[in-house]
PDB file of N, CA and C in Angstrom:
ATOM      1  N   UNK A   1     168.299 230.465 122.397  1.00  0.00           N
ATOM      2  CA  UNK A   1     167.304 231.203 121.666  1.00  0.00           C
ATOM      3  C   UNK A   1     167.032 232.503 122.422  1.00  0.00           C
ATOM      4  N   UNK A   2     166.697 233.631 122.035  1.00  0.00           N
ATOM      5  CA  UNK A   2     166.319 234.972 122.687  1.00  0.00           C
ATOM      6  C   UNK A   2     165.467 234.871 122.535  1.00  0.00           C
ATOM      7  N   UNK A   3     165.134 235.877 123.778  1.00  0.00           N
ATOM      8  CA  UNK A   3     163.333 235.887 123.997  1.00  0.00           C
ATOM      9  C   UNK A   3     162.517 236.419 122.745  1.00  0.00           C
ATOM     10  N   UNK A   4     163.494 237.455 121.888  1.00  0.00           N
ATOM     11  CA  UNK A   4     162.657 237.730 120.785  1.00  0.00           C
ATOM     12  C   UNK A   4     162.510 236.581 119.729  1.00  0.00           C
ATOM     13  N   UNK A   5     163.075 235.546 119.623  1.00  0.00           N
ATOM     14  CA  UNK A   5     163.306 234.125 119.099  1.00  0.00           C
ATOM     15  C   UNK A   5     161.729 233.651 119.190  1.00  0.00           C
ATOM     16  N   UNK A   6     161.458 233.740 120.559  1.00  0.00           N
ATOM     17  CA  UNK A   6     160.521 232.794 121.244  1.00  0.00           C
ATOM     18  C   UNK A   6     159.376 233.763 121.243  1.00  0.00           C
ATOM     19  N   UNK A   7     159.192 235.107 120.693  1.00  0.00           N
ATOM     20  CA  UNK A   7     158.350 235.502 120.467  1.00  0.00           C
ATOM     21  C   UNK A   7     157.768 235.743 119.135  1.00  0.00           C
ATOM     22  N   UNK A   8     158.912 235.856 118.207  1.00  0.00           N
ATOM     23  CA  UNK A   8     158.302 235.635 116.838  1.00  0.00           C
ATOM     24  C   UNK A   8     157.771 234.055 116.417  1.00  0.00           C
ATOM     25  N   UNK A   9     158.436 232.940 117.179  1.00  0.00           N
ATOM     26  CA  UNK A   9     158.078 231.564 117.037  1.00  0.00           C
ATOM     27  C   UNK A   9     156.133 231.466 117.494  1.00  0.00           C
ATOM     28  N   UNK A  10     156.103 232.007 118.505  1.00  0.00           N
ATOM     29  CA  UNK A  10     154.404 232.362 119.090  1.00  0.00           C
ATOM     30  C   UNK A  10     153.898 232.516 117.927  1.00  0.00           C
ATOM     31  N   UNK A  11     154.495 233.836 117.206  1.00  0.00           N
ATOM     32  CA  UNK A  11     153.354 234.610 116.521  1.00  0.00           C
ATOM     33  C   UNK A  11     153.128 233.965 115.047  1.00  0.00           C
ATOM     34  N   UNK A  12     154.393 233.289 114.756  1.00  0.00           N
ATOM     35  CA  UNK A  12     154.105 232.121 113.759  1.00  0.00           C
ATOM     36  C   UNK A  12     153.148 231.217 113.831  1.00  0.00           C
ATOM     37  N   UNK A  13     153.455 230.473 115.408  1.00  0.00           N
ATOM     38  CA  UNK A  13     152.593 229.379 115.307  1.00  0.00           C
ATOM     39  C   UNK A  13     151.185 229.890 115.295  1.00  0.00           C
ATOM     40  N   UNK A  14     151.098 230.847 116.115  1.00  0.00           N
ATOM     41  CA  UNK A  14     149.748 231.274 116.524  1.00  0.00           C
ATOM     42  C   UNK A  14     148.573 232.365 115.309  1.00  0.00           C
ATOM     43  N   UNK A  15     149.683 232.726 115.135  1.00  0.00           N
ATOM     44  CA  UNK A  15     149.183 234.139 114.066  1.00  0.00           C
ATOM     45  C   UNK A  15     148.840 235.235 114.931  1.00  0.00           C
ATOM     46  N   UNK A  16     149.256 235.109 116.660  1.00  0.00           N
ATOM     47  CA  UNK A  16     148.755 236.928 117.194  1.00  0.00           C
ATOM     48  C   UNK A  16     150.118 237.007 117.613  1.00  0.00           C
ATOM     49  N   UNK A  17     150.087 238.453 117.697  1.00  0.00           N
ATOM     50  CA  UNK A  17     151.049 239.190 118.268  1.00  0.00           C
ATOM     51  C   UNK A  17     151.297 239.004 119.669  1.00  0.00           C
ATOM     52  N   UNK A  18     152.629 240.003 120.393  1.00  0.00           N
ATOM     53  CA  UNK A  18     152.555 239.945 122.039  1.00  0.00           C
ATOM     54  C   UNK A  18     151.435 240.738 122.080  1.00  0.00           C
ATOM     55  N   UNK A  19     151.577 241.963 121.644  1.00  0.00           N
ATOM     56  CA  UNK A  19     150.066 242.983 121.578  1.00  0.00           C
ATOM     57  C   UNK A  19     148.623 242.404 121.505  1.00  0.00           C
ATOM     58  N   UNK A  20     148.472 241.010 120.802  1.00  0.00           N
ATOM     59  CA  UNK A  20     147.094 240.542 121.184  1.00  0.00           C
ATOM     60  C   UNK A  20     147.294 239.478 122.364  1.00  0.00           C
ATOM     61  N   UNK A  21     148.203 238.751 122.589  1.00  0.00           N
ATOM     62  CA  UNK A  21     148.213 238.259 123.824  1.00  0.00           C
ATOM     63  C   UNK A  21     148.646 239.046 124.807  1.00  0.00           C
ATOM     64  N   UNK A  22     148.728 240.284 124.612  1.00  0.00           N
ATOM     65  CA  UNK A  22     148.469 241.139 125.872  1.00  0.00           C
ATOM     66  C   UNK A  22     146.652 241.585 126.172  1.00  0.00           C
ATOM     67  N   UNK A  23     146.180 241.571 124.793  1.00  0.00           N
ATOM     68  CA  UNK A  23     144.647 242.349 124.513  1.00  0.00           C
ATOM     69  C   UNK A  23     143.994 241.251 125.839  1.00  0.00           C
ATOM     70  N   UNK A  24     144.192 239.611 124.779  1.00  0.00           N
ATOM     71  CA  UNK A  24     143.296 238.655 125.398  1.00  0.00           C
ATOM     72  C   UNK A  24     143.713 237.821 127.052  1.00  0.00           C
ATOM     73  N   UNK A  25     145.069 238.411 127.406  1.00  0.00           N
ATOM     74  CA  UNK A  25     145.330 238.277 129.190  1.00  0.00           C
ATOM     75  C   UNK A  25     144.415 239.095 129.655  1.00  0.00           C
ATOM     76  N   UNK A  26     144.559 240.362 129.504  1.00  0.00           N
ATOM     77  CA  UNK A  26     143.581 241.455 129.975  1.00  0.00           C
ATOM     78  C   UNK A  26     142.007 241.147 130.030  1.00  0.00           C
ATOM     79  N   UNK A  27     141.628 240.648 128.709  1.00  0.00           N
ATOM     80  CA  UNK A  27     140.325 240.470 129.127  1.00  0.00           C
ATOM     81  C   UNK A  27     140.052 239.347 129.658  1.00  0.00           C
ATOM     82  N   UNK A  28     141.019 238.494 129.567  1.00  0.00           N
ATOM     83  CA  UNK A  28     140.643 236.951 130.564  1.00  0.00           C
ATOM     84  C   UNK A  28     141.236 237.610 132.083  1.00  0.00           C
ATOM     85  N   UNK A  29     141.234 238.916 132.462  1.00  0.00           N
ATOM     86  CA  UNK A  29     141.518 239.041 133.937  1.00  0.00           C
ATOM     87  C   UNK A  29     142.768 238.547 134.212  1.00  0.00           C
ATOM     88  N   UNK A  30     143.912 238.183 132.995  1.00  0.00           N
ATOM     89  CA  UNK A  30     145.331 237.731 134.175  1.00  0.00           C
ATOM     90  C   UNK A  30     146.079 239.211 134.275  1.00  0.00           C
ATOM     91  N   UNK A  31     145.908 240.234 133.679  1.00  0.00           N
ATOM     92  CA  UNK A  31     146.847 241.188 133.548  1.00  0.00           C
ATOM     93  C   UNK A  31     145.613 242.248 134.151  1.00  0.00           C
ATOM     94  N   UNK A  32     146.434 243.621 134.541  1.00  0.00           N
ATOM     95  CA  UNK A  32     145.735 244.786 134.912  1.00  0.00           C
ATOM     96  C   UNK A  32     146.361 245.781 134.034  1.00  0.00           C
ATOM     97  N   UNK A  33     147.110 245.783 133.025  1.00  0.00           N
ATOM     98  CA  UNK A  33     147.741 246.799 132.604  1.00  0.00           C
ATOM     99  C   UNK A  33     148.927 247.243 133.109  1.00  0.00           C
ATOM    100  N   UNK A  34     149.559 246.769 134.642  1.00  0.00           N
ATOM    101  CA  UNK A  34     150.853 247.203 134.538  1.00  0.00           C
ATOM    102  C   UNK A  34     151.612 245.897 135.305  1.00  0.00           C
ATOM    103  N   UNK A  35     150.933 244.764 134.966  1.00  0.00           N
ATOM    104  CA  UNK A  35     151.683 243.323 135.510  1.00  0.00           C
ATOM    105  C   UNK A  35     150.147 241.865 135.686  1.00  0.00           C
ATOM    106  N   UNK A  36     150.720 241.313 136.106  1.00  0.00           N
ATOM    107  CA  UNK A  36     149.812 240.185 136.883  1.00  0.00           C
ATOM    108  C   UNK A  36     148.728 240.865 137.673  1.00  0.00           C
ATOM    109  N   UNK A  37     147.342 240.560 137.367  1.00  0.00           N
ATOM    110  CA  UNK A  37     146.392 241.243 138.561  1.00  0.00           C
ATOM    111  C   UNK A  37     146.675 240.593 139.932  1.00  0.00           C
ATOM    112  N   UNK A  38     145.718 240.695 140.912  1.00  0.00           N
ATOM    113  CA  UNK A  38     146.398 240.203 141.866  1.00  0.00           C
ATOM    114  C   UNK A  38     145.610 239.037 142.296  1.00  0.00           C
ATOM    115  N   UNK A  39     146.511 237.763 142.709  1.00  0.00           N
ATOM    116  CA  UNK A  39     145.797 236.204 142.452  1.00  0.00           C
ATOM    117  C   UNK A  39     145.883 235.907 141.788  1.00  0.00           C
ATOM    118  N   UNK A  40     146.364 236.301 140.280  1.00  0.00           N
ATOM    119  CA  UNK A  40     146.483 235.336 139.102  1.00  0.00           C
ATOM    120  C   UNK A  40     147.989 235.156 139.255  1.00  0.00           C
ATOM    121  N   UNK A  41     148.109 233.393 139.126  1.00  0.00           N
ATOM    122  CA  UNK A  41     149.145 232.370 138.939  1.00  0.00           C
ATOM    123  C   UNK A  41     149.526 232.218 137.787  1.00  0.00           C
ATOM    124  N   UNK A  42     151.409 232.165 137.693  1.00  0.00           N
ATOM    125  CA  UNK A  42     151.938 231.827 136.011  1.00  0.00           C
ATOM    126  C   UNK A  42     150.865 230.586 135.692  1.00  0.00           C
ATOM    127  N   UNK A  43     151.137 229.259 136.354  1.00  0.00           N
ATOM    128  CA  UNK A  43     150.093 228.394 136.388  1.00  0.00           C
ATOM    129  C   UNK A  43     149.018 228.338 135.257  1.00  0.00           C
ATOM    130  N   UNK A  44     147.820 229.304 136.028  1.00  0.00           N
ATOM    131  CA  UNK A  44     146.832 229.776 135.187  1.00  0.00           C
ATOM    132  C   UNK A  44     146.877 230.087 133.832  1.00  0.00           C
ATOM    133  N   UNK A  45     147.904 230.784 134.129  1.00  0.00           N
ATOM    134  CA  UNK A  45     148.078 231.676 132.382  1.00  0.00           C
ATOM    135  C   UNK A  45     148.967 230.655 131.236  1.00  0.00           C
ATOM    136  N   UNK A  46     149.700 229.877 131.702  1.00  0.00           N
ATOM    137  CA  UNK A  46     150.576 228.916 131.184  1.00  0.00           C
ATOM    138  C   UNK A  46     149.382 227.637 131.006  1.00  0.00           C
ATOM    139  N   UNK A  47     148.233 227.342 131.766  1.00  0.00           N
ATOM    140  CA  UNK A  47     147.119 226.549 131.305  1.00  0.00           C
ATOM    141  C   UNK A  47     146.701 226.772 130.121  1.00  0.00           C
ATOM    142  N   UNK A  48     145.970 228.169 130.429  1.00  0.00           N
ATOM    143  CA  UNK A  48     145.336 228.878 129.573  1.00  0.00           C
ATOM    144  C   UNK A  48     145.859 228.711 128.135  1.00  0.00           C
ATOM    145  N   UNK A  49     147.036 228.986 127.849  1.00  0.00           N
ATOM    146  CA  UNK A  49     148.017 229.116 126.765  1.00  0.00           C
ATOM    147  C   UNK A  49     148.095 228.141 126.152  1.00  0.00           C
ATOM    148  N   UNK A  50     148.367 226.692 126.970  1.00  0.00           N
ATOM    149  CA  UNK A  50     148.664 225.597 126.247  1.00  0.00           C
ATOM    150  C   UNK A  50     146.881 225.064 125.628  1.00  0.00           C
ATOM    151  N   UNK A  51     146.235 225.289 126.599  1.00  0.00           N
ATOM    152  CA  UNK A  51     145.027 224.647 125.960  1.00  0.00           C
ATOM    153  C   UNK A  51     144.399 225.423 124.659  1.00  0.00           C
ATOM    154  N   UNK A  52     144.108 226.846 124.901  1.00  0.00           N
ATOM    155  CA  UNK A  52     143.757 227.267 123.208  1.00  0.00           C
ATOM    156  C   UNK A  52     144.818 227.820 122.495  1.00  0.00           C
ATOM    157  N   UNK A  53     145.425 227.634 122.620  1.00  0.00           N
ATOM    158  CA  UNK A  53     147.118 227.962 121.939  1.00  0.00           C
ATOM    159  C   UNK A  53     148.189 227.273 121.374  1.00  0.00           C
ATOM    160  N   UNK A  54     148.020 225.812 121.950  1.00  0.00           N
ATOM    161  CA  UNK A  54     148.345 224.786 121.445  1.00  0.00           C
ATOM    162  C   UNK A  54     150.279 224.997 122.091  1.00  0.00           C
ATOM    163  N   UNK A  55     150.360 225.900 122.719  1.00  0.00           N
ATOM    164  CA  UNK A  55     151.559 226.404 123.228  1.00  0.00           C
ATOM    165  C   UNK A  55     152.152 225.626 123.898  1.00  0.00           C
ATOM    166  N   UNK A  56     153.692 224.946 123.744  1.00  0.00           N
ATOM    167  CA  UNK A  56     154.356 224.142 124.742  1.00  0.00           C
ATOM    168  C   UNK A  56     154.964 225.114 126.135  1.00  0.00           C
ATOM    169  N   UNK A  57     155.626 224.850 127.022  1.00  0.00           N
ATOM    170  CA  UNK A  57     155.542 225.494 128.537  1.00  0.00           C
ATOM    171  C   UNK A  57     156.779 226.558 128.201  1.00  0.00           C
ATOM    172  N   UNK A  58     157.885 226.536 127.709  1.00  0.00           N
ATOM    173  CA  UNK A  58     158.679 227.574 127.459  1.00  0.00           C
ATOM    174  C   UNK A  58     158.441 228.591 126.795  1.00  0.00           C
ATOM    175  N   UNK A  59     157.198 228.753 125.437  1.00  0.00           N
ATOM    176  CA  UNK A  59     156.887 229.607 125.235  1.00  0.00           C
ATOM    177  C   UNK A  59     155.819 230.521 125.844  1.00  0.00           C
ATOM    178  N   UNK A  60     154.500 229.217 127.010  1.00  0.00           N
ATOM    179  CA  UNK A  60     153.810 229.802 127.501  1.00  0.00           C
ATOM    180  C   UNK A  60     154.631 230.908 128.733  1.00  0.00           C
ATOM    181  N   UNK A  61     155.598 230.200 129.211  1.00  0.00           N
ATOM    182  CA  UNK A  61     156.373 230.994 130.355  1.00  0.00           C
ATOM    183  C   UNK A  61     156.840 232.787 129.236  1.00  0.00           C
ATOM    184  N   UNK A  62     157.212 232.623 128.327  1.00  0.00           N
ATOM    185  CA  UNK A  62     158.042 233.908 127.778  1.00  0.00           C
ATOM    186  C   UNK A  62     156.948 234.646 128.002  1.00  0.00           C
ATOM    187  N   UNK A  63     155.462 234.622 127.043  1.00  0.00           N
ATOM    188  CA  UNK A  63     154.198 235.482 127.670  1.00  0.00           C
ATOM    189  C   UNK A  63     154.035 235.861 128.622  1.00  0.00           C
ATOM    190  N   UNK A  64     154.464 234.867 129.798  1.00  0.00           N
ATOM    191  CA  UNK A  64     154.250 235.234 131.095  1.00  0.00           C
ATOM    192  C   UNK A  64     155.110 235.942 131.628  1.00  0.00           C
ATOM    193  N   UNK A  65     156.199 235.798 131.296  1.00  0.00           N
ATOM    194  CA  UNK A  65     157.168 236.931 131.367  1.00  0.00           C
ATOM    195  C   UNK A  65     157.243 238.443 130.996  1.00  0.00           C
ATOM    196  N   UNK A  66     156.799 238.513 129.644  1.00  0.00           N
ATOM    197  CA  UNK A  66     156.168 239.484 128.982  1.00  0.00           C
ATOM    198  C   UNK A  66     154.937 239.978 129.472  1.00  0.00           C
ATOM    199  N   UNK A  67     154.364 239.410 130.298  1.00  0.00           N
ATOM    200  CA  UNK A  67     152.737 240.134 130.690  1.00  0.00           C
ATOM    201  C   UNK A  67     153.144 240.869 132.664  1.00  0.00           C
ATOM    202  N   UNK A  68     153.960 239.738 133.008  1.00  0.00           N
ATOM    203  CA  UNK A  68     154.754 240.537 134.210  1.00  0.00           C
ATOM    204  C   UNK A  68     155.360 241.653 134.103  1.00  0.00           C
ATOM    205  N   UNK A  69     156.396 241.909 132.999  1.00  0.00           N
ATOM    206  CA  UNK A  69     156.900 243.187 132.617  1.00  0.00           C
ATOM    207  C   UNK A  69     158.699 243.066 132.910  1.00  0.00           C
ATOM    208  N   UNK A  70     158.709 241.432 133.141  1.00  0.00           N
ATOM    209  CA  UNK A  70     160.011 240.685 133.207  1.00  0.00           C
ATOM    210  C   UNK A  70     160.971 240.989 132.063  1.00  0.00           C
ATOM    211  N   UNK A  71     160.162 240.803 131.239  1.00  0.00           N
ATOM    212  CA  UNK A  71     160.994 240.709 129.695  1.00  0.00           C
ATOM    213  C   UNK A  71     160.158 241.760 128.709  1.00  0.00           C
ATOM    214  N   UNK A  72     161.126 242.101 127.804  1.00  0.00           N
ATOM    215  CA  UNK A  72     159.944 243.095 126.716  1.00  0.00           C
ATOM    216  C   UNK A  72     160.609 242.798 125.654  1.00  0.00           C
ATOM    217  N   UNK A  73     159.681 243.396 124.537  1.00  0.00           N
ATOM    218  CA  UNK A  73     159.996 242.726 123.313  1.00  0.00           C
ATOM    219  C   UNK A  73     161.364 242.782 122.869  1.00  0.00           C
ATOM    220  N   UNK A  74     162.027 242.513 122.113  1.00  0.00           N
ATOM    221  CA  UNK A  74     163.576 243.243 121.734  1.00  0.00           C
ATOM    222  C   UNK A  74     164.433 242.331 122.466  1.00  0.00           C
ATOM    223  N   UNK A  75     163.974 241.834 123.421  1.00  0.00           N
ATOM    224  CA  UNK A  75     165.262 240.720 124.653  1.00  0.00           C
ATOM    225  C   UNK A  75     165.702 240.107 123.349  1.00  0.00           C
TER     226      UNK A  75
END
């Protein structure tokens, strides 16, 4: 599957975009705008994800990938 696979699958299940799970990392403090702030754990954010997101761990990881600046949309 490509990462863009695993990002339109998110936005299905979920109904937001990478653009709003970029909005709502930011304001939950995991992102600063140009990666991971500093101290925040994939961990955390892969918690975060599965509990109000209902997200299993491969897609929470692609976000996390995407919010590092690992992967961007289009992969």
């Amino acid at each position: 599957m490509s990462f863009q696979a695993y990002l339109d699958n998110i936005q299905a299940k979920t109904g937001k975009s990478p653009t709003d799970f970029r909005t709502l990392a930011r304001k939950k403090g995991f992102t600063d705008g140009s990666g991971l702030s500093a101290g925040t754990k994939a961990g955390d954010i892969i918690a975060w994800l599965k509990q109000d997101f209902d997200l299993g761990h491969g897609h929470a990881m692609a976000l996390v990938a995407l919010f590092k600046g690992s992967r961007k949309e289009g992969d």
